[in-house]
C-alpha atoms as a PDB file:
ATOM      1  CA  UNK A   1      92.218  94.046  94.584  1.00  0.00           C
ATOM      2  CA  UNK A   2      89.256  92.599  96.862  1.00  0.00           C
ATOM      3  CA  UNK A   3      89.711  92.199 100.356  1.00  0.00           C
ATOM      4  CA  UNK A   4      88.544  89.749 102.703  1.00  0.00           C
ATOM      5  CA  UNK A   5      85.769  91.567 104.037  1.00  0.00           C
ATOM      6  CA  UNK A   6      84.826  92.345 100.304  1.00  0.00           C
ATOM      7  CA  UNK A   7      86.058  95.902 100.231  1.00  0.00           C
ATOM      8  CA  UNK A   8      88.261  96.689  97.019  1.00  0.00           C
ATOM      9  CA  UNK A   9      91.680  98.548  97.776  1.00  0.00           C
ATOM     10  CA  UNK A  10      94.619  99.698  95.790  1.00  0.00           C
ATOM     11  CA  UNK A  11      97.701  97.711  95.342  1.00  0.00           C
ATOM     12  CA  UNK A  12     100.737 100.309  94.424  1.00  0.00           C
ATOM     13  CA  UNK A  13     103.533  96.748  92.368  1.00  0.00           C
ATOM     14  CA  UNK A  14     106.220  97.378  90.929  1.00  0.00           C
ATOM     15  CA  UNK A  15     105.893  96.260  87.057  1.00  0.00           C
ATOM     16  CA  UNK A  16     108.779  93.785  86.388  1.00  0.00           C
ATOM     17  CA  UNK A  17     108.453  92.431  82.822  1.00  0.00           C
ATOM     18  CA  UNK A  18     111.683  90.686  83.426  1.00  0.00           C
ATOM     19  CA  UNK A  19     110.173  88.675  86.862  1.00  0.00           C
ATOM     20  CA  UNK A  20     108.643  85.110  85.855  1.00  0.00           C
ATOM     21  CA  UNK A  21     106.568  85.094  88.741  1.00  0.00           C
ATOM     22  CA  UNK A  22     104.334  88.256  90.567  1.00  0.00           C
ATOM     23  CA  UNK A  23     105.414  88.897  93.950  1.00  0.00           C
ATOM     24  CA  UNK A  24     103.714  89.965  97.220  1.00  0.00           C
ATOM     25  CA  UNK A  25     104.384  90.701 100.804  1.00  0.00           C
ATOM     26  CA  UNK A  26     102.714  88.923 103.475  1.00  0.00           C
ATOM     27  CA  UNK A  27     100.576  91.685 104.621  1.00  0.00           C
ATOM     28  CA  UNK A  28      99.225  91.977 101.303  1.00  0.00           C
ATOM     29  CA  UNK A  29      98.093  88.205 101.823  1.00  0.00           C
ATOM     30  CA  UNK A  30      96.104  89.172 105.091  1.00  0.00           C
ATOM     31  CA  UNK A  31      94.152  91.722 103.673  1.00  0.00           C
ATOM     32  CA  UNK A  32      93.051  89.283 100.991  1.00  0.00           C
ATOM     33  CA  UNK A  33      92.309  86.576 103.787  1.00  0.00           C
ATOM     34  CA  UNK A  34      95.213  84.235 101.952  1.00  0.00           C
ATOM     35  CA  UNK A  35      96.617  81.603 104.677  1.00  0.00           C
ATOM     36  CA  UNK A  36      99.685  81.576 102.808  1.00  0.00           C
ATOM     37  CA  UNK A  37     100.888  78.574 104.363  1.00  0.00           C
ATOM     38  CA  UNK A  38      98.656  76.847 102.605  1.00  0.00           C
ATOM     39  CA  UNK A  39     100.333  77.925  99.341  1.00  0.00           C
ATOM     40  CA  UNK A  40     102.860  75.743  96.886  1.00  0.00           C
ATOM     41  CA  UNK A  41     105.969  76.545  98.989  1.00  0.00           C
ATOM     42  CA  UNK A  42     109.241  77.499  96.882  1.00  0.00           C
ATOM     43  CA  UNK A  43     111.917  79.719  97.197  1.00  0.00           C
ATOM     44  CA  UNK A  44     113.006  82.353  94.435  1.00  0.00           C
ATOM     45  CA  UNK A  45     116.480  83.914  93.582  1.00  0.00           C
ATOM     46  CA  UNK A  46     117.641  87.400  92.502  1.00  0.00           C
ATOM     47  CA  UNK A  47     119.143  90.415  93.646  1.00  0.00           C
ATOM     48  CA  UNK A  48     118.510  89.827  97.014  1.00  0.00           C
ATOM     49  CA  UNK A  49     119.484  86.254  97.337  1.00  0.00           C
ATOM     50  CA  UNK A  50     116.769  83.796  98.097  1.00  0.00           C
ATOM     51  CA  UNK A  51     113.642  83.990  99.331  1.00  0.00           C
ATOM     52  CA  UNK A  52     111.482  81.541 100.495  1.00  0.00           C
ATOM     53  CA  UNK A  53     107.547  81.635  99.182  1.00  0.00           C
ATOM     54  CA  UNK A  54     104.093  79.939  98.955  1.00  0.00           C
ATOM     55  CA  UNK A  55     102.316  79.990  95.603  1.00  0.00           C
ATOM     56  CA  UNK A  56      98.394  81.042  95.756  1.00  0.00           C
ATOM     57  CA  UNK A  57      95.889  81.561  92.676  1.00  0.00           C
ATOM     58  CA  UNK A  58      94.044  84.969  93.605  1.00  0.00           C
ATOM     59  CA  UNK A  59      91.910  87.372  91.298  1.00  0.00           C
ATOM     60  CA  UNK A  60      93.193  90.649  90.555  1.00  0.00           C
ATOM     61  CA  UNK A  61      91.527  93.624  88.515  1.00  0.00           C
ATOM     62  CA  UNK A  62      92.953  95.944  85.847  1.00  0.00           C
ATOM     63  CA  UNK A  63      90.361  98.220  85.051  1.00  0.00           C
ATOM     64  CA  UNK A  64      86.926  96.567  84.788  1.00  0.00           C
ATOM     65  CA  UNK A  65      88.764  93.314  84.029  1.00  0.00           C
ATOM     66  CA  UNK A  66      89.695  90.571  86.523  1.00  0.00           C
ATOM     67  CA  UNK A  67      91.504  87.164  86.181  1.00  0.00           C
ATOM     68  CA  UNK A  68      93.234  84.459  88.308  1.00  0.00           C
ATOM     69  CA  UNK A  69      96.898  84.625  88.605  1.00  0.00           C
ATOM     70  CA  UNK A  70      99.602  82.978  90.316  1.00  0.00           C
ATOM     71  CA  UNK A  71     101.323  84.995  93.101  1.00  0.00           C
ATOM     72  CA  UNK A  72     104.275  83.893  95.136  1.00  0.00           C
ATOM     73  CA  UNK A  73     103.267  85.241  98.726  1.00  0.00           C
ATOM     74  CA  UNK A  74     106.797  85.833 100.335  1.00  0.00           C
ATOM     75  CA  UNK A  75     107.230  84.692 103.972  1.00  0.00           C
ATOM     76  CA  UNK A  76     109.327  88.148 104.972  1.00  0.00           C
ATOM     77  CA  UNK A  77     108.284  92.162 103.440  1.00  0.00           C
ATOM     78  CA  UNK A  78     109.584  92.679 100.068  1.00  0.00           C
ATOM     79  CA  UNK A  79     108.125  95.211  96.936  1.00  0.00           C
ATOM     80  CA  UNK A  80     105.397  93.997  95.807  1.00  0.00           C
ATOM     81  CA  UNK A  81     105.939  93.344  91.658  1.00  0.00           C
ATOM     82  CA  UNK A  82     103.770  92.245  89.197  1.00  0.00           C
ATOM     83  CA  UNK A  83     105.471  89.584  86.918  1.00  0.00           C
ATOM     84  CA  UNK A  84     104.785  87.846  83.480  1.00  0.00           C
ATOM     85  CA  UNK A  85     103.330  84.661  84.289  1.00  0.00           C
ATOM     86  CA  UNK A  86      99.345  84.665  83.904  1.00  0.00           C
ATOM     87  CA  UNK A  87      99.413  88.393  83.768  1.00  0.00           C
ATOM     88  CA  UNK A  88     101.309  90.524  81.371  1.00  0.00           C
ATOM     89  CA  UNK A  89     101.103  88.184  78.721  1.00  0.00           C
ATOM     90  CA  UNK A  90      97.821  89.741  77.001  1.00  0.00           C
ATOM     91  CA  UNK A  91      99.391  92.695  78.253  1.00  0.00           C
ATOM     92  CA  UNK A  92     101.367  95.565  75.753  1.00  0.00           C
ATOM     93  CA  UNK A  93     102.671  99.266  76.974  1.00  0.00           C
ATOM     94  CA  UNK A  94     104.199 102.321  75.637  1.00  0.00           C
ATOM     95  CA  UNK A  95     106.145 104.561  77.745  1.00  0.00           C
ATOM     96  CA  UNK A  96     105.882 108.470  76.670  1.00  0.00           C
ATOM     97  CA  UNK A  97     108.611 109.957  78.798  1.00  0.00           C
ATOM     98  CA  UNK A  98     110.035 108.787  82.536  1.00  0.00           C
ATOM     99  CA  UNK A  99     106.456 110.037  84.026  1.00  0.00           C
ATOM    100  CA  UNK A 100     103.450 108.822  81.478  1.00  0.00           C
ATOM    101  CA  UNK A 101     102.554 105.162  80.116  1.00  0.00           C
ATOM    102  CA  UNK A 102      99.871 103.477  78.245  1.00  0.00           C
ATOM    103  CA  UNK A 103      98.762 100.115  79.325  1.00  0.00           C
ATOM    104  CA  UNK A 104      97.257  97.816  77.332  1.00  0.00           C
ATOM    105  CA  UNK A 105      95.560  95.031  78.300  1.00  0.00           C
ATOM    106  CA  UNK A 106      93.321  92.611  76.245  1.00  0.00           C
ATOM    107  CA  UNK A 107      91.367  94.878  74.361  1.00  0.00           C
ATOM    108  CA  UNK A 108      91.274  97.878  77.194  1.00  0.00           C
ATOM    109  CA  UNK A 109      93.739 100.564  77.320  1.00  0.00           C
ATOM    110  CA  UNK A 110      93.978 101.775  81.262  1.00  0.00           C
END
């Protein structure tokens, strides 16, 4: 991912091909320079009961590959998780064992 001051950095998600929606902690917002009140607010439910967010458009990167995707910007710390919508569906994978995956996406394997 790019950060505000134009630096790229690492973002360890969780992949969640059951989430609708990717998911991201606050702090993850102010490295990006994301006033996430300025977001769609909504609030989400799951395991952990519900949790209030704002709804931003950012680009992310998968290899040399970028895009703008919806992300749900939580108001409190959770996992950060990347979800179907926008994302994973141009996406495929294969898992080898518990440690090793291929990840396809669009015409790139990463």
């Amino acid at each position: 991912m790019k950060a505000a001051d134009g630096m790229f950095f690492e973002l360890s998600v969780l992949f969640d091909t059951g989430a609708d929606v990717s998911l991201f902690s606050p702090s993850v917002a102010r490295l990006l320079g994301v006033d996430i009140e300025h977001g769609t607010r909504g609030f989400l439910s799951g395991l952990g009961g519900d949790l209030e967010v704002l709804v931003h458009r950012i680009p992310v990167w998968i290899g040399d590959d970028s895009r703008r995707i919806r992300v749900a910007f939580a108001t409190r710390e959770v996992p950060n998780i990347l979800g179907r919508l926008d994302m994973l569906k141009d996406a495929s994978w294969n898992f080898f064992d518990e440690r090793y995956f291929a990840f396809r996406y669009g015409q790139k394997t990463v």
